[in-house]
PDB file of N, CA and C in Angstrom:
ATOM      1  N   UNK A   1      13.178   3.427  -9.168  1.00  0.00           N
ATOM      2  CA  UNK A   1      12.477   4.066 -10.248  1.00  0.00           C
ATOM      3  C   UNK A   1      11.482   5.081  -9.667  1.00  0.00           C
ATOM      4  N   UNK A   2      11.577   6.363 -10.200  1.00  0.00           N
ATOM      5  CA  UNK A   2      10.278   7.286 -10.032  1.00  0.00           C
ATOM      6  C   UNK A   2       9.364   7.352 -10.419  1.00  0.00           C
ATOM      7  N   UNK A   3       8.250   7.731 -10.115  1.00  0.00           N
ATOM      8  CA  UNK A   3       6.845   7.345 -10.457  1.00  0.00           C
ATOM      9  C   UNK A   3       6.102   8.240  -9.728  1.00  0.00           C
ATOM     10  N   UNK A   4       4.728   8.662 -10.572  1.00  0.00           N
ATOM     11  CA  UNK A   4       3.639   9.112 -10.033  1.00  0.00           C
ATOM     12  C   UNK A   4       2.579   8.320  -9.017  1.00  0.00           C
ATOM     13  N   UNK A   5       2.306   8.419  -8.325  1.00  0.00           N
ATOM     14  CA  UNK A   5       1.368   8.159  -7.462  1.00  0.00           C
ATOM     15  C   UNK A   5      -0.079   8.584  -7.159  1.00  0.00           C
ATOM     16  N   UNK A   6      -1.309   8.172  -7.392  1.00  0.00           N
ATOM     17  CA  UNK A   6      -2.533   8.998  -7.141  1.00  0.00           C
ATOM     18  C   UNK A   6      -2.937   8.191  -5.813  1.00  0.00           C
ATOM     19  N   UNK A   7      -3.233   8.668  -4.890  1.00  0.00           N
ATOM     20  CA  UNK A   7      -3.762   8.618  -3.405  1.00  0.00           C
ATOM     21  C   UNK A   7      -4.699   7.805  -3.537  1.00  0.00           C
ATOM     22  N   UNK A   8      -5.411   6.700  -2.927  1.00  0.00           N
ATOM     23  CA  UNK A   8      -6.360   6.190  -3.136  1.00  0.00           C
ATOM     24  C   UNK A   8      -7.654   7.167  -2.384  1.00  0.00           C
ATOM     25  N   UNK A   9      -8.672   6.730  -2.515  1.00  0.00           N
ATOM     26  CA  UNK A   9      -9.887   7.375  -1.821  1.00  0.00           C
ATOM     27  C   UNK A   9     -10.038   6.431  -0.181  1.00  0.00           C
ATOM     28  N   UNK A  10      -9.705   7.057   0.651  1.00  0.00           N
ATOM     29  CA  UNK A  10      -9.631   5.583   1.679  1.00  0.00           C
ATOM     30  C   UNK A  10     -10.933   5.502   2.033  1.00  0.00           C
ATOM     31  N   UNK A  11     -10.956   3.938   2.436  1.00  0.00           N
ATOM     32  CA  UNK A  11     -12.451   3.751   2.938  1.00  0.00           C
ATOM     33  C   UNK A  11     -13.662   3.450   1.842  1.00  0.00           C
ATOM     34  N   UNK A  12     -13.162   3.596   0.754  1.00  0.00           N
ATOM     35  CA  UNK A  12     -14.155   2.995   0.035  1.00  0.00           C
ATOM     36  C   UNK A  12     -13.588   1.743  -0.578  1.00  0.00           C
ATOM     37  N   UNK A  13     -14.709   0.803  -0.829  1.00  0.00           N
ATOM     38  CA  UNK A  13     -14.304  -0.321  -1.275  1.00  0.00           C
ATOM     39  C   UNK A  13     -13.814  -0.234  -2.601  1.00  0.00           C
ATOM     40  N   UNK A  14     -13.554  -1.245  -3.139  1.00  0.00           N
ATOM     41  CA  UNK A  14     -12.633  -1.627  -4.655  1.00  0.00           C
ATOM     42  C   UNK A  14     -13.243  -2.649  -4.816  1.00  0.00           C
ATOM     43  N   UNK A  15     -13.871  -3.034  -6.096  1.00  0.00           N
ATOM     44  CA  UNK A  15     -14.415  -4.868  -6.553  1.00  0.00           C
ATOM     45  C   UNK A  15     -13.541  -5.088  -7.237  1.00  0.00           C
ATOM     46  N   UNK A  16     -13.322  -6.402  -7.356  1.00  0.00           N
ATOM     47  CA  UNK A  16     -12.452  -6.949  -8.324  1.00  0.00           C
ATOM     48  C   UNK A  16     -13.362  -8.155  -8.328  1.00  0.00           C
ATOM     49  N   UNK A  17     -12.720  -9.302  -9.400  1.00  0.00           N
ATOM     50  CA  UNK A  17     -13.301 -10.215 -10.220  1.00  0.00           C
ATOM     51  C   UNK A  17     -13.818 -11.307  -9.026  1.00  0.00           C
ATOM     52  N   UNK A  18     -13.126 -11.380  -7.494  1.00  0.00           N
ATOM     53  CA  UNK A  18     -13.573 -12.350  -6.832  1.00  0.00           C
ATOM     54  C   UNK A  18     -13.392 -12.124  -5.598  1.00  0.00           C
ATOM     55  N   UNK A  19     -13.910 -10.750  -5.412  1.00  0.00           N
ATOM     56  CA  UNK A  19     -14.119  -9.770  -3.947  1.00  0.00           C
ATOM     57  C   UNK A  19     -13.152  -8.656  -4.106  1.00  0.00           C
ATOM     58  N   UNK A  20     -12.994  -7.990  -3.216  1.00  0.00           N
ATOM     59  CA  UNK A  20     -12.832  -6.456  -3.227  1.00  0.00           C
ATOM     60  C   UNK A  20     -11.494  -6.347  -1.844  1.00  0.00           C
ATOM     61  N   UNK A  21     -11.289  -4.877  -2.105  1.00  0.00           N
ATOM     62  CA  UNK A  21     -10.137  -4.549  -1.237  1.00  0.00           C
ATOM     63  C   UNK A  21     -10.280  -3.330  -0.703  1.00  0.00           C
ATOM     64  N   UNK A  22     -10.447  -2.691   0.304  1.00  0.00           N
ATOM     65  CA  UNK A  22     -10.252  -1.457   0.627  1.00  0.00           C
ATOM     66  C   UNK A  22      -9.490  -0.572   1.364  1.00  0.00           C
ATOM     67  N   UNK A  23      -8.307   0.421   0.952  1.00  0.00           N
ATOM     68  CA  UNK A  23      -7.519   1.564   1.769  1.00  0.00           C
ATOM     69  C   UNK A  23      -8.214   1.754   2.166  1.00  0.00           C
ATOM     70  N   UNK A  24      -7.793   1.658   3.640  1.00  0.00           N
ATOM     71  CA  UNK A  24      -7.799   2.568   4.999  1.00  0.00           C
ATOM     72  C   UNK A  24      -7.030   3.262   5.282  1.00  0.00           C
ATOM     73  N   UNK A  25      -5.935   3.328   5.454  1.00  0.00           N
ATOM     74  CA  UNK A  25      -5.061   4.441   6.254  1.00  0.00           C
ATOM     75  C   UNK A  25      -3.834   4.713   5.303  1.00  0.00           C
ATOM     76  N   UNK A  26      -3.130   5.576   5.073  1.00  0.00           N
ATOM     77  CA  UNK A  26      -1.769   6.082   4.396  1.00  0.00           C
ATOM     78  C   UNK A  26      -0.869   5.796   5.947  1.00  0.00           C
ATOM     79  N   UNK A  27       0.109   5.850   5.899  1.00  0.00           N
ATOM     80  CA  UNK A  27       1.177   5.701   6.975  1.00  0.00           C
ATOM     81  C   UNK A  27       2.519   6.185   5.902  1.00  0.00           C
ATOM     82  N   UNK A  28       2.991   6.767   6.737  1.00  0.00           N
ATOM     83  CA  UNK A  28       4.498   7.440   6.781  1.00  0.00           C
ATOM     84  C   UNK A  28       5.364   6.876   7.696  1.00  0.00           C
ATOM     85  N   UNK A  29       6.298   6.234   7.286  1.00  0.00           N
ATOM     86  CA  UNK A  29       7.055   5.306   7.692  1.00  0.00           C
ATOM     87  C   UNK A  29       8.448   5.875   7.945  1.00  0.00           C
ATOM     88  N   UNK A  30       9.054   6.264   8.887  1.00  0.00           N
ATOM     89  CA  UNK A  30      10.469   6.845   9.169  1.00  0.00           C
ATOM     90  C   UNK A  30      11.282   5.929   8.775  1.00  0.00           C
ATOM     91  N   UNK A  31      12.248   5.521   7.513  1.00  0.00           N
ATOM     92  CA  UNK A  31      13.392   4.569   7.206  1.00  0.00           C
ATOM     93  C   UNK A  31      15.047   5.148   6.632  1.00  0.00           C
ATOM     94  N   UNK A  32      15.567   4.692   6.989  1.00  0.00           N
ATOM     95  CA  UNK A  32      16.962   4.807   6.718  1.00  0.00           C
ATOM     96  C   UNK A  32      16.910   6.193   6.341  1.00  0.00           C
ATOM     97  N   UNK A  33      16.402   7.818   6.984  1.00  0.00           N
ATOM     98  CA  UNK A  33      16.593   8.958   7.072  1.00  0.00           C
ATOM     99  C   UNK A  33      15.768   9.629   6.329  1.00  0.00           C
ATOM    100  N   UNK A  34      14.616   8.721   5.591  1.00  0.00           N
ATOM    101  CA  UNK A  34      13.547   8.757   4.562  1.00  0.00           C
ATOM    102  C   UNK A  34      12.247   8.362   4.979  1.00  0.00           C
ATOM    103  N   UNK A  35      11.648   8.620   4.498  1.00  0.00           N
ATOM    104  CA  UNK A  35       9.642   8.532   4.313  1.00  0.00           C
ATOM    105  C   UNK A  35       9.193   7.462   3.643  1.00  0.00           C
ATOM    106  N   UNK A  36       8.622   6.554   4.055  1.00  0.00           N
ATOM    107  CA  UNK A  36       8.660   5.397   2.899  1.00  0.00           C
ATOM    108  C   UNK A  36       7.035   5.597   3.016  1.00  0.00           C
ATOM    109  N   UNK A  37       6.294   5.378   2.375  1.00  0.00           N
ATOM    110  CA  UNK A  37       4.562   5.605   2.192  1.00  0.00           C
ATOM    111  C   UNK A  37       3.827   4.346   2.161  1.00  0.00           C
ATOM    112  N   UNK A  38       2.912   3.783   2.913  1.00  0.00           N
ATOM    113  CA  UNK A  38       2.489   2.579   3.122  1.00  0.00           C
ATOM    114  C   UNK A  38       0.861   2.854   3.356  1.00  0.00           C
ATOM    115  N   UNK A  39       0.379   1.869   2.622  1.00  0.00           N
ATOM    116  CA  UNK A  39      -0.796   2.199   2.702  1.00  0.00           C
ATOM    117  C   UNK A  39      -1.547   0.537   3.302  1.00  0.00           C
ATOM    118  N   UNK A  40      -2.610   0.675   4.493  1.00  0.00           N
ATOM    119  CA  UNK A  40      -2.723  -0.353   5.487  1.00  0.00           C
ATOM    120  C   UNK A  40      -4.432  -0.521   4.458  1.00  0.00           C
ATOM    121  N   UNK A  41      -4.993  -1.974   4.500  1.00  0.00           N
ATOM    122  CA  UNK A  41      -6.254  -2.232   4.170  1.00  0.00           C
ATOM    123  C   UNK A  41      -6.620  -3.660   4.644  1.00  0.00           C
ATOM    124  N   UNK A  42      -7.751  -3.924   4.013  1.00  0.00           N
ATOM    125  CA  UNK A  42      -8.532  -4.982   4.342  1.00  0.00           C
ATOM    126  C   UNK A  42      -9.116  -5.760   2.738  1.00  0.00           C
ATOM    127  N   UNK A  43      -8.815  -7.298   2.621  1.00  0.00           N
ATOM    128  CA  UNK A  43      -8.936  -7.878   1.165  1.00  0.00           C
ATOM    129  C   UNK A  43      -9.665  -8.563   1.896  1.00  0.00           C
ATOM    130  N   UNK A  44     -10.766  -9.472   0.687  1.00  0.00           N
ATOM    131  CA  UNK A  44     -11.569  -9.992   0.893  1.00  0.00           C
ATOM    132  C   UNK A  44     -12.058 -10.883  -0.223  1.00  0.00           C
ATOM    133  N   UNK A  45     -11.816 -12.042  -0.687  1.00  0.00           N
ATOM    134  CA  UNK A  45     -12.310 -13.093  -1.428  1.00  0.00           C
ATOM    135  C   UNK A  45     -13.601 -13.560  -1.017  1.00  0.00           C
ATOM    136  N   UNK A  46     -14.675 -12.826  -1.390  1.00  0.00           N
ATOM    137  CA  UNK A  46     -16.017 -13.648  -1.477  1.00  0.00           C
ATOM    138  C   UNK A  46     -16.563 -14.632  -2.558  1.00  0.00           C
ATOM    139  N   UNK A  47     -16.182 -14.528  -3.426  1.00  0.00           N
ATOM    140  CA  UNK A  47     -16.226 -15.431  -4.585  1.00  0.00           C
ATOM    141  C   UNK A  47     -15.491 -16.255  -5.484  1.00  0.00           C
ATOM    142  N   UNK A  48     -14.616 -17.432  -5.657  1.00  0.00           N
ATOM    143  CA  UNK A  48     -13.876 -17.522  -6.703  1.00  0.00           C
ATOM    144  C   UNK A  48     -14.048 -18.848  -6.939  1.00  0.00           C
ATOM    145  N   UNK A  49     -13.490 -19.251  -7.987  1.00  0.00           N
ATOM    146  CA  UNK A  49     -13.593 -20.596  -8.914  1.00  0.00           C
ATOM    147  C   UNK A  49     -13.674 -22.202  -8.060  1.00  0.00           C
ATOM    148  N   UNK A  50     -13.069 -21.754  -6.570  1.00  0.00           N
ATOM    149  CA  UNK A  50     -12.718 -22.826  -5.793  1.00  0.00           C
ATOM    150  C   UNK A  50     -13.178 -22.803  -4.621  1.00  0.00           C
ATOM    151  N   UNK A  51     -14.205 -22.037  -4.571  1.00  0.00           N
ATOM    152  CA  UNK A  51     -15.452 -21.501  -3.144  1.00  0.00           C
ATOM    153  C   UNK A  51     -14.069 -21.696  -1.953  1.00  0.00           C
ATOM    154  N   UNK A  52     -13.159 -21.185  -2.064  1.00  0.00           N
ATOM    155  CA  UNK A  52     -12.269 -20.511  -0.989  1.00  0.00           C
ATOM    156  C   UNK A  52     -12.645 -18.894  -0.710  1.00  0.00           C
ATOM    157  N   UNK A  53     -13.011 -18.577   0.197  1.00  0.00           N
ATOM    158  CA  UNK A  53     -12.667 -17.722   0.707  1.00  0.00           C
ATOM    159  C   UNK A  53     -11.953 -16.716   1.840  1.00  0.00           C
ATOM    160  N   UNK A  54     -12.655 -15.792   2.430  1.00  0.00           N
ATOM    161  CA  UNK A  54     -11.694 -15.344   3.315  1.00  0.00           C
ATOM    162  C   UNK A  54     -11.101 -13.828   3.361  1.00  0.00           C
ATOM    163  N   UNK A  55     -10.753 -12.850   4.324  1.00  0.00           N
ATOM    164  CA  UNK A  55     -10.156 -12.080   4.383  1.00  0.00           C
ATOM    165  C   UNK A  55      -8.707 -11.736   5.662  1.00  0.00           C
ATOM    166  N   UNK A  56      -8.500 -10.524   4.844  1.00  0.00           N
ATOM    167  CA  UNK A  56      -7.361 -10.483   5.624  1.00  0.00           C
ATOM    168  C   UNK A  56      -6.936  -8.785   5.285  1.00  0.00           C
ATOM    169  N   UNK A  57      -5.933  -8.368   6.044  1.00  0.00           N
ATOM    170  CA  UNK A  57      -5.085  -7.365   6.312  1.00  0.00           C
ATOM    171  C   UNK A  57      -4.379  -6.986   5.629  1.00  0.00           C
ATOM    172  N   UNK A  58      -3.910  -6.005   4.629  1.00  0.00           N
ATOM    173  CA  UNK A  58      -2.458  -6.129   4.023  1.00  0.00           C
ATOM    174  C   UNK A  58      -1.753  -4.319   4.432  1.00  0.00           C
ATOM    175  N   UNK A  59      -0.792  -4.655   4.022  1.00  0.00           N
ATOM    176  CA  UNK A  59      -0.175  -3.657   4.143  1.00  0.00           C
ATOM    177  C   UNK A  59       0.831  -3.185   3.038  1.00  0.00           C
ATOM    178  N   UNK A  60       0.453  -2.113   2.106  1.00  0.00           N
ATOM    179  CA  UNK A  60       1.042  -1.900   0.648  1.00  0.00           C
ATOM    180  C   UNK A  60       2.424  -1.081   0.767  1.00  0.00           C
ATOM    181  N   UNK A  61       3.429  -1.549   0.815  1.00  0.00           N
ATOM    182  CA  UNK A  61       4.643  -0.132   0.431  1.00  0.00           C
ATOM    183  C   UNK A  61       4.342   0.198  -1.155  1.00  0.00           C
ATOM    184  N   UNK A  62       4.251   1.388  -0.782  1.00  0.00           N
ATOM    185  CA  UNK A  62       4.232   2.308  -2.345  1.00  0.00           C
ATOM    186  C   UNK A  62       5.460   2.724  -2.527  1.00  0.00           C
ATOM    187  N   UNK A  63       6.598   3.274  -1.563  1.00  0.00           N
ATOM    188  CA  UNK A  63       8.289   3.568  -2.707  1.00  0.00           C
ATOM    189  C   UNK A  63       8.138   4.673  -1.486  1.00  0.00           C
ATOM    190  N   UNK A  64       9.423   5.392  -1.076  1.00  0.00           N
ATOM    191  CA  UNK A  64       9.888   6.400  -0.387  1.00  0.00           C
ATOM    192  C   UNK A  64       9.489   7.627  -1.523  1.00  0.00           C
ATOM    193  N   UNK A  65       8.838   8.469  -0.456  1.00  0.00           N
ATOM    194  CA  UNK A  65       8.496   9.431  -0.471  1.00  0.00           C
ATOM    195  C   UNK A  65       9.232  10.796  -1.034  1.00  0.00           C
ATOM    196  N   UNK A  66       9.248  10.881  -2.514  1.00  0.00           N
ATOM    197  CA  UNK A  66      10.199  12.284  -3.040  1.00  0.00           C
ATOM    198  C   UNK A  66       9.545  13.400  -3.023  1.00  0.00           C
ATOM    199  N   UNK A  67       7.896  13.881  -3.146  1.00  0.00           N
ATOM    200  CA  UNK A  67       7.266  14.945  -2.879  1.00  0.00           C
ATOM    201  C   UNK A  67       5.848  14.333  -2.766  1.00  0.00           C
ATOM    202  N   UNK A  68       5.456  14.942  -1.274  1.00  0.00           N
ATOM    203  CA  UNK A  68       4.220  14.410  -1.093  1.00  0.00           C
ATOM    204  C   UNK A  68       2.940  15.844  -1.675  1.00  0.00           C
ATOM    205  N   UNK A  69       2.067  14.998  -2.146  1.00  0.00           N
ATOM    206  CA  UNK A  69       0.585  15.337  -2.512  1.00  0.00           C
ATOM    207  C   UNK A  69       0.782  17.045  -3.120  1.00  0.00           C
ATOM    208  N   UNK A  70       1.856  16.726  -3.877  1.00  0.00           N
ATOM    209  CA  UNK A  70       2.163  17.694  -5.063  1.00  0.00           C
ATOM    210  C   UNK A  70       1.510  18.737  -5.762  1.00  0.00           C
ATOM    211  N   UNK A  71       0.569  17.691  -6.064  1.00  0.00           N
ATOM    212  CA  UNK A  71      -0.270  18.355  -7.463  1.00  0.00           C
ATOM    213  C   UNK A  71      -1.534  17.287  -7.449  1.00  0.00           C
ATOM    214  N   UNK A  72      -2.352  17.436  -8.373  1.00  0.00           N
ATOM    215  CA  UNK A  72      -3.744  16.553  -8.452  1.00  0.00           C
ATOM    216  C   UNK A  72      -4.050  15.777  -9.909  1.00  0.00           C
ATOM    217  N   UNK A  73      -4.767  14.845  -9.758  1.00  0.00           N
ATOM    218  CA  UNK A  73      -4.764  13.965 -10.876  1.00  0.00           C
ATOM    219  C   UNK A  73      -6.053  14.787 -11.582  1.00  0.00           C
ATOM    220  N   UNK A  74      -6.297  14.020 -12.611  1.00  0.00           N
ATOM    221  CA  UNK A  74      -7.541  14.688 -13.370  1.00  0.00           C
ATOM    222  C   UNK A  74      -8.510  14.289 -12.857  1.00  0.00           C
ATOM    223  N   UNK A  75      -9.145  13.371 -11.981  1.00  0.00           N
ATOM    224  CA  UNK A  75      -9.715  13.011 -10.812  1.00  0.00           C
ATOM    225  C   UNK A  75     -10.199  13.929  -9.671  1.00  0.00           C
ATOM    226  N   UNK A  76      -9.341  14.416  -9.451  1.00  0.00           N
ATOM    227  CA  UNK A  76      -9.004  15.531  -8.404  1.00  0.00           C
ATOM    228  C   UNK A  76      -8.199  15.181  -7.321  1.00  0.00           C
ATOM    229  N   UNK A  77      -8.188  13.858  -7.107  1.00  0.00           N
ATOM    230  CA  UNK A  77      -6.851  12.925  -6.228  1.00  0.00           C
ATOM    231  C   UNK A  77      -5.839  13.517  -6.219  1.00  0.00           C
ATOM    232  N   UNK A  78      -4.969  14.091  -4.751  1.00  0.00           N
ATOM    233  CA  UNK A  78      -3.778  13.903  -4.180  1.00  0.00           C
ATOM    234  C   UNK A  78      -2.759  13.004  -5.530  1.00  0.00           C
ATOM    235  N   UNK A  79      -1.632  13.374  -6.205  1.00  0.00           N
ATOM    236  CA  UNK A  79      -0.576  12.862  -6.575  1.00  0.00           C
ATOM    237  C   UNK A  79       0.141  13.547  -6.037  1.00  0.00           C
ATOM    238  N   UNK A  80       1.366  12.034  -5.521  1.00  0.00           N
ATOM    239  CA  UNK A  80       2.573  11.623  -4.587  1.00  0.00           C
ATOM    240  C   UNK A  80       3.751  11.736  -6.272  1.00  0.00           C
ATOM    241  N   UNK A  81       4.884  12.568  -5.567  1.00  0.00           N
ATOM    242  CA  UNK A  81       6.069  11.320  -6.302  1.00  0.00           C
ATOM    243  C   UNK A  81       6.608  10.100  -5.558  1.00  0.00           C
ATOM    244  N   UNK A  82       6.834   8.794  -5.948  1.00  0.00           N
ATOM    245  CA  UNK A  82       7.375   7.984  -5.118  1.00  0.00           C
ATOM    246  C   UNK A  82       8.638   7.663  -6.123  1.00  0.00           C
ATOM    247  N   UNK A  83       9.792   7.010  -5.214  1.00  0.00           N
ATOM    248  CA  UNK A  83      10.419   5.993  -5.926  1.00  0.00           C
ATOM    249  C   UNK A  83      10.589   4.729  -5.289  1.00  0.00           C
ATOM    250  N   UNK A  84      10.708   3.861  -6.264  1.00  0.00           N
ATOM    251  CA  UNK A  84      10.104   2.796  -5.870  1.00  0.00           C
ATOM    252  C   UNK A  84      11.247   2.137  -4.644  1.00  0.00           C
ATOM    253  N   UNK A  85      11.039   0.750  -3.877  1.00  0.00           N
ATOM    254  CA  UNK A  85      12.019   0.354  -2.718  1.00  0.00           C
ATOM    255  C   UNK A  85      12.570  -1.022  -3.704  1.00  0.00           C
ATOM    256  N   UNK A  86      13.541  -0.914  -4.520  1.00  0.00           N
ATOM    257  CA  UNK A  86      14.257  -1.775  -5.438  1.00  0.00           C
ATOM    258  C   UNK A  86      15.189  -2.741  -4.423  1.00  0.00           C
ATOM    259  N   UNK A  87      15.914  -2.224  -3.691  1.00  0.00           N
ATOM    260  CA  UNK A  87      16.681  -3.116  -2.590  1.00  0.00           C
ATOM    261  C   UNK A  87      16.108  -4.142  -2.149  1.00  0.00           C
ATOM    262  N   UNK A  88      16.714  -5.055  -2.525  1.00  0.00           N
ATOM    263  CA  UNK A  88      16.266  -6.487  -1.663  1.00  0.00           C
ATOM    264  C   UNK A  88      16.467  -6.584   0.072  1.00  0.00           C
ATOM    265  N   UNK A  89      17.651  -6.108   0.297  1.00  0.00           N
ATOM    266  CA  UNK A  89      17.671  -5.828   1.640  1.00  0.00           C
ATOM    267  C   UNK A  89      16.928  -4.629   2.057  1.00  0.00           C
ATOM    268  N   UNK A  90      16.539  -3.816   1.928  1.00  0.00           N
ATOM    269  CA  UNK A  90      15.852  -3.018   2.060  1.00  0.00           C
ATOM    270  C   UNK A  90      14.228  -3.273   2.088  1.00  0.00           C
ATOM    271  N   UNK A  91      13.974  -4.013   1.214  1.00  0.00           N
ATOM    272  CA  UNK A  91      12.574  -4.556   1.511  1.00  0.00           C
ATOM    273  C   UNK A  91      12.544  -5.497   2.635  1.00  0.00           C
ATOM    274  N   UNK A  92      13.615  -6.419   3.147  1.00  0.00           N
ATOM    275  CA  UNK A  92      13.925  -7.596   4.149  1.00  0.00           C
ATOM    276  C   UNK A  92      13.233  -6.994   5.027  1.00  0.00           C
ATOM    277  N   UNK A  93      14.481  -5.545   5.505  1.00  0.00           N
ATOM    278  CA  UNK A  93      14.220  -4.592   6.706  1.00  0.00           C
ATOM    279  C   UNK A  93      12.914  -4.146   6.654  1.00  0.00           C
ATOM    280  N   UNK A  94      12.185  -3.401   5.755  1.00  0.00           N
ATOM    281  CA  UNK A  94      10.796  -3.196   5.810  1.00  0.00           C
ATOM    282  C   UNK A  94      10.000  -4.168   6.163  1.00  0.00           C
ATOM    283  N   UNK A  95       9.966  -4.969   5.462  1.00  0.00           N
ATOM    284  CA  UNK A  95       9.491  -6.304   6.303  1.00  0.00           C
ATOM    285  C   UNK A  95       9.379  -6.561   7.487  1.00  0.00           C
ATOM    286  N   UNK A  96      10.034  -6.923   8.158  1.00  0.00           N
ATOM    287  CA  UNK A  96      10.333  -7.391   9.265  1.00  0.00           C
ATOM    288  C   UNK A  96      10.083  -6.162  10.162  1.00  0.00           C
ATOM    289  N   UNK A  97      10.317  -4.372   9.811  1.00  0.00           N
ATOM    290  CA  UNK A  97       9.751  -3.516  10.712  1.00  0.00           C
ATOM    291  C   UNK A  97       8.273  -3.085  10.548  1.00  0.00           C
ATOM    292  N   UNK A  98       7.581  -3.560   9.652  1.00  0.00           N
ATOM    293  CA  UNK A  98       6.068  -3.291   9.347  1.00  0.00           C
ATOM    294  C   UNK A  98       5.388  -4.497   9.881  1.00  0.00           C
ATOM    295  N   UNK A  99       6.030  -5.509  10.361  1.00  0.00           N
ATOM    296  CA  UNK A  99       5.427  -6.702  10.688  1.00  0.00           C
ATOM    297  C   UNK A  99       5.594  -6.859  11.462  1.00  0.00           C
ATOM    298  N   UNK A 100       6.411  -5.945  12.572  1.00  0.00           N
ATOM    299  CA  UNK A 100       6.460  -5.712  13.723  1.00  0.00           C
ATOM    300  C   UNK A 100       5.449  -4.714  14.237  1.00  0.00           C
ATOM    301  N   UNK A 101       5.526  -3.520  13.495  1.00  0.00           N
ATOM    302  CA  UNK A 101       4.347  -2.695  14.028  1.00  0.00           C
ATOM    303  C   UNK A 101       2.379  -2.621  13.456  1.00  0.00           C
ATOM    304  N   UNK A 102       2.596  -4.114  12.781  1.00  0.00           N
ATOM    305  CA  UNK A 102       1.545  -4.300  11.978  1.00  0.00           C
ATOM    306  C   UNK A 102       1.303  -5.925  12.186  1.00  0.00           C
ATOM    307  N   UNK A 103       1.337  -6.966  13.274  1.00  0.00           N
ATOM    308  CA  UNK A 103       1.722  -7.878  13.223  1.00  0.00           C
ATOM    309  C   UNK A 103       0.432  -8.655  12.924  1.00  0.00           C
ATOM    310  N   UNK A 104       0.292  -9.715  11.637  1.00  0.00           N
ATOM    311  CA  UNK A 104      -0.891 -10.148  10.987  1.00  0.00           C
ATOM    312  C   UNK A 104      -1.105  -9.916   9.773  1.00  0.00           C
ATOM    313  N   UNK A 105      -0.682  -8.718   9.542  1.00  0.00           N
ATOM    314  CA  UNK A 105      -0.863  -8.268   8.141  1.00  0.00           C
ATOM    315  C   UNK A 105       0.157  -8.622   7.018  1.00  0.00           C
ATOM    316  N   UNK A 106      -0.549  -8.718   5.940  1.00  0.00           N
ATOM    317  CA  UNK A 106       0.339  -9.223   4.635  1.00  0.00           C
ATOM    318  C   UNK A 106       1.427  -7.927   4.178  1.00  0.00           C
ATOM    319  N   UNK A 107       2.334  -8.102   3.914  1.00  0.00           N
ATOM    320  CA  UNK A 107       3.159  -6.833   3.670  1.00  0.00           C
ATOM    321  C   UNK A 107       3.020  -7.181   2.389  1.00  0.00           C
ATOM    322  N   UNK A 108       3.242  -6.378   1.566  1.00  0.00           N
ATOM    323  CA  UNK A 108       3.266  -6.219  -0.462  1.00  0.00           C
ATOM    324  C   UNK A 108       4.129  -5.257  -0.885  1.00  0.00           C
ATOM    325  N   UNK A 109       4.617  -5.212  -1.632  1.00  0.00           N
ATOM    326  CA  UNK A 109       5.818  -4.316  -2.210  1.00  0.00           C
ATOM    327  C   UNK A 109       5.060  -3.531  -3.868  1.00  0.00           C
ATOM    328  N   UNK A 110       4.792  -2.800  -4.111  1.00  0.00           N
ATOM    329  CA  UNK A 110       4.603  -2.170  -5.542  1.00  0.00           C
ATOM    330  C   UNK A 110       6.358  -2.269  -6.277  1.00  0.00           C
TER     331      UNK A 110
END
């Protein structure tokens, strides 16, 4: 599926209801003759219902890359087209090559 994309702001944090998350880096990912767009961060549970906390690493695939940083949101943000990585085997392989060159980090699929 195709889809718009707005760039995050990297480096600044994000709150959410029981700690926050923040992009760091965009990465361009060379796959099967394509661009796949991955975006690397840091999550963080400081607060929640079950005084668990904790952080960690993740690593977001956003969808292979159909036109990068196009046009601009009403924001003023960088918009991407992506489409999304629907293949089950195809996500396997991502997997297993982002967790190779990213080893620790949570991989996530949009």
């Amino acid at each position: 599926m195709r889809r718009k994309f707005a760039h995050p702001k990297l480096g600044e944090e994000i709150r959410a209801l029981a700690g926050s998350y923040t992009p760091q880096e965009e990465l361009r990912i060379p796959f099967r003759g394509r661009e796949v767009l991955c975006i690397t961060g840091t999550c963080c549970i400081d607060c929640s219902c079950c005084a668990v906390g904790g952080s960690w690493n993740y690593l977001k695939v956003v969808g292979y890359i159909i036109s990068w940083k196009s046009e601009r949101g009403s924001d003023g943000r960088p918009v991407s087209e992506i489409e999304t990585v629907e293949s089950e085997e195809e996500r396997r392989e991502l997997c297993e090559l982002l967790s190779s060159l990213h080893p620790g980090a949570r991989v996530e699929f949009e």
